[in-house]
Protein backbone atom coordinates (compact mmCIF):
# COMPACT_ATOMS: atom_id res chain seq x y z
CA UNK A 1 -16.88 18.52 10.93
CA UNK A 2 -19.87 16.46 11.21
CA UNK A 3 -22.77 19.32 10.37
CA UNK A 4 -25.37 16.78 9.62
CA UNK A 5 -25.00 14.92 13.10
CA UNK A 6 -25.31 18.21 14.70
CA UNK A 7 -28.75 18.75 12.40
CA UNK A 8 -30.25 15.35 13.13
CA UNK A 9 -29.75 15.79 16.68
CA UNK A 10 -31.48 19.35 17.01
CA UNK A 11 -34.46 17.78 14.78
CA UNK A 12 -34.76 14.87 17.43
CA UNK A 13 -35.08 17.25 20.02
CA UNK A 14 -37.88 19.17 18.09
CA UNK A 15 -35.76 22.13 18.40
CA UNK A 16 -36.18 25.14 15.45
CA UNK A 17 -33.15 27.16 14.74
CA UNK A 18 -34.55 30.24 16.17
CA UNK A 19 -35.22 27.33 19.59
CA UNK A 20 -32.05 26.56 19.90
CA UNK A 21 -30.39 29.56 19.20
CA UNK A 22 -32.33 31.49 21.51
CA UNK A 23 -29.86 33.42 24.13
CA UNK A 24 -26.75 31.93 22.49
CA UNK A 25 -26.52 33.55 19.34
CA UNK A 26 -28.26 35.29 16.44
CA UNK A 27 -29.98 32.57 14.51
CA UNK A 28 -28.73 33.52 11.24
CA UNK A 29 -25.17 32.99 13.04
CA UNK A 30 -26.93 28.89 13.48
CA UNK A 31 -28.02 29.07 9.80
CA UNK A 32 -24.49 30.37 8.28
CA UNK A 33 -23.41 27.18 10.17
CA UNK A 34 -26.18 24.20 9.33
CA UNK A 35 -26.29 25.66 5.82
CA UNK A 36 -23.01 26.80 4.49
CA UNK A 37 -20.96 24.99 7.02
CA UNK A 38 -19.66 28.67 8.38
CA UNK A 39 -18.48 27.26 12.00
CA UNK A 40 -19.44 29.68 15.02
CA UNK A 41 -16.67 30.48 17.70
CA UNK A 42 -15.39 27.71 20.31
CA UNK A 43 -17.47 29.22 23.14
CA UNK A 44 -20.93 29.05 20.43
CA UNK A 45 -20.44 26.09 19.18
CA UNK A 46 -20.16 24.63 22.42
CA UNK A 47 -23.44 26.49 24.20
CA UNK A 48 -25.34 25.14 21.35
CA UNK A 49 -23.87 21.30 21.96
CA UNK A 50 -24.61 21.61 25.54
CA UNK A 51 -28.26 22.65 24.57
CA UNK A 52 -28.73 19.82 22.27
CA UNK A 53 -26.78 17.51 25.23
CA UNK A 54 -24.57 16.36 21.84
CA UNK A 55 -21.04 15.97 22.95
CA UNK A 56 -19.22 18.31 20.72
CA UNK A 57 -16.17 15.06 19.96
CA UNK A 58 -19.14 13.73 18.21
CA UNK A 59 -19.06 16.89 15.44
CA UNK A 60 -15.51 16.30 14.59
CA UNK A 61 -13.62 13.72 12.69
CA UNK A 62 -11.98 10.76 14.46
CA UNK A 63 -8.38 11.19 14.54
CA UNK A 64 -5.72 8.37 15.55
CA UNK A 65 -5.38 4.69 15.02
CA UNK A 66 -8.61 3.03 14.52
CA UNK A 67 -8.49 -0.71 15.24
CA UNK A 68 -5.31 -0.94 16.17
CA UNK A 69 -4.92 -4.78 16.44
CA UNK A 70 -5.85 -5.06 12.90
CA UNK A 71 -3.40 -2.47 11.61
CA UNK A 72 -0.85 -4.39 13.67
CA UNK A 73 -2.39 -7.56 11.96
CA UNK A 74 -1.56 -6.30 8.64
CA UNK A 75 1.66 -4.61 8.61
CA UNK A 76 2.83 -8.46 9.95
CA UNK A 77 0.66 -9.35 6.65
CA UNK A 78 3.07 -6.93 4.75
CA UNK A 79 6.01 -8.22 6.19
CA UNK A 80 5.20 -11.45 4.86
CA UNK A 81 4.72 -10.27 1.41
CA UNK A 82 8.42 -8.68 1.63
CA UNK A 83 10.30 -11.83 2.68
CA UNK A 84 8.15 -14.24 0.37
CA UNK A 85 5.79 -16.12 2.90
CA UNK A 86 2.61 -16.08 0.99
CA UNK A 87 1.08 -18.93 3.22
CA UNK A 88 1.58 -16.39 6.37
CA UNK A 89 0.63 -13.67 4.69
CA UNK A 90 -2.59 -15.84 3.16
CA UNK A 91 -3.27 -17.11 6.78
CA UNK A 92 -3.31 -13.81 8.75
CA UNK A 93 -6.01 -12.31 5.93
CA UNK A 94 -8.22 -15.65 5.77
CA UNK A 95 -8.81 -14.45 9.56
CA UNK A 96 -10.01 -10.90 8.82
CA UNK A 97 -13.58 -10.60 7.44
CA UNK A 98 -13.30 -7.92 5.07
CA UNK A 99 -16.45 -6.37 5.75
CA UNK A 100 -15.07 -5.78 9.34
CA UNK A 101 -12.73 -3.61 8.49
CA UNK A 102 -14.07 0.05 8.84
CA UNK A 103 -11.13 2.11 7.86
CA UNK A 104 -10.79 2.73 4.39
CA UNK A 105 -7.16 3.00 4.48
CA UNK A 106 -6.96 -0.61 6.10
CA UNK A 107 -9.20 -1.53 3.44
CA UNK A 108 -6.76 -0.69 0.50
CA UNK A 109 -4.10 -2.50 2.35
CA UNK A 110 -6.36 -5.73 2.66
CA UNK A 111 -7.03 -5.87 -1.02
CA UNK A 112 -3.36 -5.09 -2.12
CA UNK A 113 -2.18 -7.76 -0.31
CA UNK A 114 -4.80 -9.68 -0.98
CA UNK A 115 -4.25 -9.73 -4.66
CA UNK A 116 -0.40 -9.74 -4.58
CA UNK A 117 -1.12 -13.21 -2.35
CA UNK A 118 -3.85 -14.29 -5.07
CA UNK A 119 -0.60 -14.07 -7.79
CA UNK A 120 1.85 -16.01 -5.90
CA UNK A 121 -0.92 -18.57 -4.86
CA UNK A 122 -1.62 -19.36 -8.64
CA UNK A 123 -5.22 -18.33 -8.22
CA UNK A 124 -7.23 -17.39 -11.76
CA UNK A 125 -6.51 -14.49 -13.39
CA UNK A 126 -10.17 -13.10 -13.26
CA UNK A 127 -10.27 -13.59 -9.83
CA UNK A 128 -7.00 -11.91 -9.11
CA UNK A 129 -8.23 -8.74 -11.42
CA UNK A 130 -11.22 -8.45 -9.82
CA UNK A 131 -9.43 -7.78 -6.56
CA UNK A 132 -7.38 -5.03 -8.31
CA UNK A 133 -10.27 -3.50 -9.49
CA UNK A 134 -12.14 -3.13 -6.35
CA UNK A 135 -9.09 -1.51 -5.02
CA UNK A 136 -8.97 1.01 -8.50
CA UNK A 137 -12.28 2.06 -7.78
CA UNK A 138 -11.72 2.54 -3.72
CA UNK A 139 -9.12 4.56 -5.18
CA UNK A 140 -11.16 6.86 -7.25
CA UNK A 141 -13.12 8.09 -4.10
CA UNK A 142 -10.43 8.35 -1.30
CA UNK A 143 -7.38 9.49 -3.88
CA UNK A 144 -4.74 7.11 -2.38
CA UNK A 145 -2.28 7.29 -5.62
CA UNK A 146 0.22 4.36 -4.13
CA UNK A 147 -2.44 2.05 -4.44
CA UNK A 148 -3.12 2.72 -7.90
CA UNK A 149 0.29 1.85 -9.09
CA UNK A 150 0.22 -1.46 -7.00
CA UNK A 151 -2.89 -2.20 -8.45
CA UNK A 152 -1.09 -1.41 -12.14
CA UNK A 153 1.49 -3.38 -10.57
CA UNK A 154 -0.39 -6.36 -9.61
CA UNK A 155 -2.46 -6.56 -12.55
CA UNK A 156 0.72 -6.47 -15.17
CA UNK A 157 2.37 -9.21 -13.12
CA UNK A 158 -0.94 -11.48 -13.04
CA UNK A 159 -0.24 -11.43 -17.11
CA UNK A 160 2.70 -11.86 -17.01
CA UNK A 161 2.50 -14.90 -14.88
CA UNK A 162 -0.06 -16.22 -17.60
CA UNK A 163 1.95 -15.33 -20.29
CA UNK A 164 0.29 -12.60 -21.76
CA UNK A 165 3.05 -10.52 -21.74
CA UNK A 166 1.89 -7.70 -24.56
CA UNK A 167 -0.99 -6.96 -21.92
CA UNK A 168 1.38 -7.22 -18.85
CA UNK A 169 3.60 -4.87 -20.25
CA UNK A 170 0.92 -2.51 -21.07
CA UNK A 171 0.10 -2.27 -17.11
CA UNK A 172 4.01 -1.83 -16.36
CA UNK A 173 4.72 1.28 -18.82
CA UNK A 174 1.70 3.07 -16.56
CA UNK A 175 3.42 2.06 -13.35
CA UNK A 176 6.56 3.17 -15.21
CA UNK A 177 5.97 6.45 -16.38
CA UNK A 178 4.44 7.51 -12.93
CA UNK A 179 6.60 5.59 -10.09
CA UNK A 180 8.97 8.36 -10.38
CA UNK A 181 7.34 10.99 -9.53
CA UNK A 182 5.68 9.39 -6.70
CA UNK A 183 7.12 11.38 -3.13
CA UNK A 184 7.52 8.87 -0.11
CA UNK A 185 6.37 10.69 3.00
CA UNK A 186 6.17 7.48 5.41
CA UNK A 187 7.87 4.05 6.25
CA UNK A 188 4.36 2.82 4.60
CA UNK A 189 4.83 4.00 1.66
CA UNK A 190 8.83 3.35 1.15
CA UNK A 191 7.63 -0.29 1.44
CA UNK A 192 5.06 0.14 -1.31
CA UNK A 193 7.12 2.09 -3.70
CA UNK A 194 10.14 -0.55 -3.05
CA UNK A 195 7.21 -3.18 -3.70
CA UNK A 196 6.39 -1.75 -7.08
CA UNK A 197 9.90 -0.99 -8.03
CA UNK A 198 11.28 -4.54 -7.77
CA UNK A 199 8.34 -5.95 -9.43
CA UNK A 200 8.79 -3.80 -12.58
CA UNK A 201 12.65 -4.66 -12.28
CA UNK A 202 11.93 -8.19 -12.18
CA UNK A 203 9.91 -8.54 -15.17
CA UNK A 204 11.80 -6.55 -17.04
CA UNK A 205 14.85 -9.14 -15.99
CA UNK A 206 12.74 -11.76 -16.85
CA UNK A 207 12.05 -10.44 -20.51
CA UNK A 208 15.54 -9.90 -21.00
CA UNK A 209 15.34 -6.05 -21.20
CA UNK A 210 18.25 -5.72 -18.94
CA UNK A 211 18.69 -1.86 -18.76
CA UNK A 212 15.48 -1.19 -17.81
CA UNK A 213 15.12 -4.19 -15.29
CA UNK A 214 18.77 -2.57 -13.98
CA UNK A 215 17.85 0.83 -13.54
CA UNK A 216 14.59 -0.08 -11.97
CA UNK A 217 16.72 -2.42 -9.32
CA UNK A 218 19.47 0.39 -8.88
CA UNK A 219 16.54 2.96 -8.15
CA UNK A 220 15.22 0.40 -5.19
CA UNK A 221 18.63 0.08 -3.49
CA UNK A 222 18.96 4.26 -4.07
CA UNK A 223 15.36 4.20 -2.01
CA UNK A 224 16.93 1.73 0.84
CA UNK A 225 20.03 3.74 1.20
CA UNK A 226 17.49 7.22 1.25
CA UNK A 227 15.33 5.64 3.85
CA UNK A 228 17.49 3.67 5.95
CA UNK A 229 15.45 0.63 5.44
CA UNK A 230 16.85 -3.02 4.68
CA UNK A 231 13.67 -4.35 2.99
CA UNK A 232 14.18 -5.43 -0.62
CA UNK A 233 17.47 -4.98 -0.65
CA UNK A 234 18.34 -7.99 -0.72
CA UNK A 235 15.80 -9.31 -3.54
CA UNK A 236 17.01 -6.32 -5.31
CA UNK A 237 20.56 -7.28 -5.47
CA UNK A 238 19.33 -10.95 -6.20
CA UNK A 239 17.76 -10.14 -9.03
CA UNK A 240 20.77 -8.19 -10.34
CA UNK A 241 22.76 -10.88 -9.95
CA UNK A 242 20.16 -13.08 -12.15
CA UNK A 243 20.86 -10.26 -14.76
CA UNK A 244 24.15 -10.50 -14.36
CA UNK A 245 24.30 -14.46 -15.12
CA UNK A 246 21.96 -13.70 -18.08
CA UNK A 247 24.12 -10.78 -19.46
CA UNK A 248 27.63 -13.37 -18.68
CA UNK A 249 28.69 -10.73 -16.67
CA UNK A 250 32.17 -11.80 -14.84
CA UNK A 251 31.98 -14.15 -11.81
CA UNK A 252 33.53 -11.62 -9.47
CA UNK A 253 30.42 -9.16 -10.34
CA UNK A 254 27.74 -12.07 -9.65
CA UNK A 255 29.68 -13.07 -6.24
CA UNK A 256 29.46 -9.69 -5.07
CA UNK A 257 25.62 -9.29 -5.60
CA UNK A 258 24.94 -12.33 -4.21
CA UNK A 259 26.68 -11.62 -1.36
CA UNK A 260 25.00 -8.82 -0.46
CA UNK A 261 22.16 -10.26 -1.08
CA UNK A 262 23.15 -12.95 1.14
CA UNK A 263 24.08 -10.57 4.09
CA UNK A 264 20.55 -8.39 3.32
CA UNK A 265 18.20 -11.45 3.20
CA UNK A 266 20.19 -12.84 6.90
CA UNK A 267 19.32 -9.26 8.25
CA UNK A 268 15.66 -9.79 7.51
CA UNK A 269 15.40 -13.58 8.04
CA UNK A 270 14.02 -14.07 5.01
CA UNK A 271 14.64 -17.76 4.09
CA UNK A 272 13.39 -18.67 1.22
CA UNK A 273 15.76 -16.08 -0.82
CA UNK A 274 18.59 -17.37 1.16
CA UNK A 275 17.72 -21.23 -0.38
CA UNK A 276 17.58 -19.11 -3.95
CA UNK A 277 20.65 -17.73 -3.31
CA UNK A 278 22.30 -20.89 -1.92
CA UNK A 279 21.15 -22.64 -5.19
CA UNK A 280 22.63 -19.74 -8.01
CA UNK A 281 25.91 -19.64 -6.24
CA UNK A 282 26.37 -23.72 -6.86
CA UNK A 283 25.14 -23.25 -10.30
CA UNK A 284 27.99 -20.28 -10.28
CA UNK A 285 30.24 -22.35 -8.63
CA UNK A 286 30.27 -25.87 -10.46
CA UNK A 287 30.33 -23.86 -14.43
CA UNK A 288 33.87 -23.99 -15.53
């Protein structure tokens, strides 16, 4: 409850406690409340608004969907992200001023993106970091855990994209040790949590460290089955068919991760994994 709006409002009106109280209530019943935040009854509360002329909606917090077109604009923007098309995603946030963007929540979704964009767009590693760590320290005053670990997340592949894989991995064995034990309570976060998951998986795949990278990838296609969601699957089984190839696995086991990686990606239109997996299945193909 907004205490201090109620305040400001009975100074404007030159009003003492004893003033305003006057009739209503005992004023020590006012000064539990402006002081210790001890709220009266209903029926006070509201003689003492109606005194004031302060709408009592103005006292408590603002429940809901707050700008709605923009949370619509960025769960499109995280769409993007999942089926690979960074110059979408890119496009929809060069259109949203960040200093427009009021809730804080929306704000932590604007600068994960925003730096998982940054990676795939090549941009410099400081600049990419720099994102992360504005979102690290939105995260130490609103306590939104998820975006810590994409943060982790984002920061370990940015490395790892420049090579500096002792530094990349350092970020990954935090996101590691604490993915786990993160508990998905919306469709919002099973995105995120997939997000991080196949991330770890792939680098691990791409530093050959195959039993980690295939645990990690098992553990997002356990979350998809849990959730009843199709995103990621399909990169998921992708990537385990990549491992696969790179562990000479037999042809029959590739085939069948690809395919369902094949099927997966059609369900979600996403394209440019289906050209991926169009191009490892010749490469399968044509090797005696």
């Amino acid at each position: 409850m907004n205490i201090q709006r109620f305040i400001n409002v009975r100074k404007q009106r030159g009003l003492s406690q004893s003033e305003l109280a006057a009739g209503i209530c005992t004023q020590a019943t006012l000064s539990r409340f402006e002081n210790n935040g001890q709220v009266p009854s209903l029926k006070i509360l509201i003689q003492l608004c109606n005194r004031l002329g302060l709408p009592i909606g103005e006292l408590f917090p603002k429940v809901g969907i707050r700008q709605p077109e923009l949370s619509s604009k960025m769960d499109q923007a995280e769409f993007f992200l999942i089926t690979s098309e960074y110059q979408q995603l890119a496009d929809i946030l060069a259109g949203i001023p960040v200093d427009t963007i009021e809730d804080p929540f929306l704000k932590f979704s604007y600068y994960y993106l925003q730096g998982f964009v940054m990676i795939f767009q090549k941009a410099a590693i400081t600049d990419i970091l720099f994102t992360f760590d504005k979102l690290l320290l939105m995260e130490k005053e609103h306590k939104n855990p998820i975006f810590q670990l994409l943060a982790l997340t984002g920061s370990g592949m940015a490395y790892s994209r420049d090579g500096d894989i002792e530094k990349a991995e350092f970020y990954f064995e935090q996101v590691f040790e604490n993915i786990f034990n993160y508990s998905i309570e919306t469709t919002e976060d099973t995105w995120r949590v997939l997000n991080i998951v196949f991330h770890c998986g792939e680098f691990y795949g791409e530093h050959q460290e195959f039993a980690t990278s295939n645990a990690l990838l098992e553990y997002a296609i356990t979350i998809c089955s849990d959730n009843h969601v199709t995103y990621y699957l399909a990169r998921a089984a992708y990537q385990l068919a990549v491992n696969a190839v790179c562990e000479q696995q037999p042809k029959t086991e590739i085939n069948e991760r690809l395919a369902d990686a094949k099927a997966y990606a059609k369900i979600n239109r996403n394209r440019i994994l289906l050209d991926k997996i169009a191009k490892l299945q010749k490469q399968i193909n044509t090797q005696q």
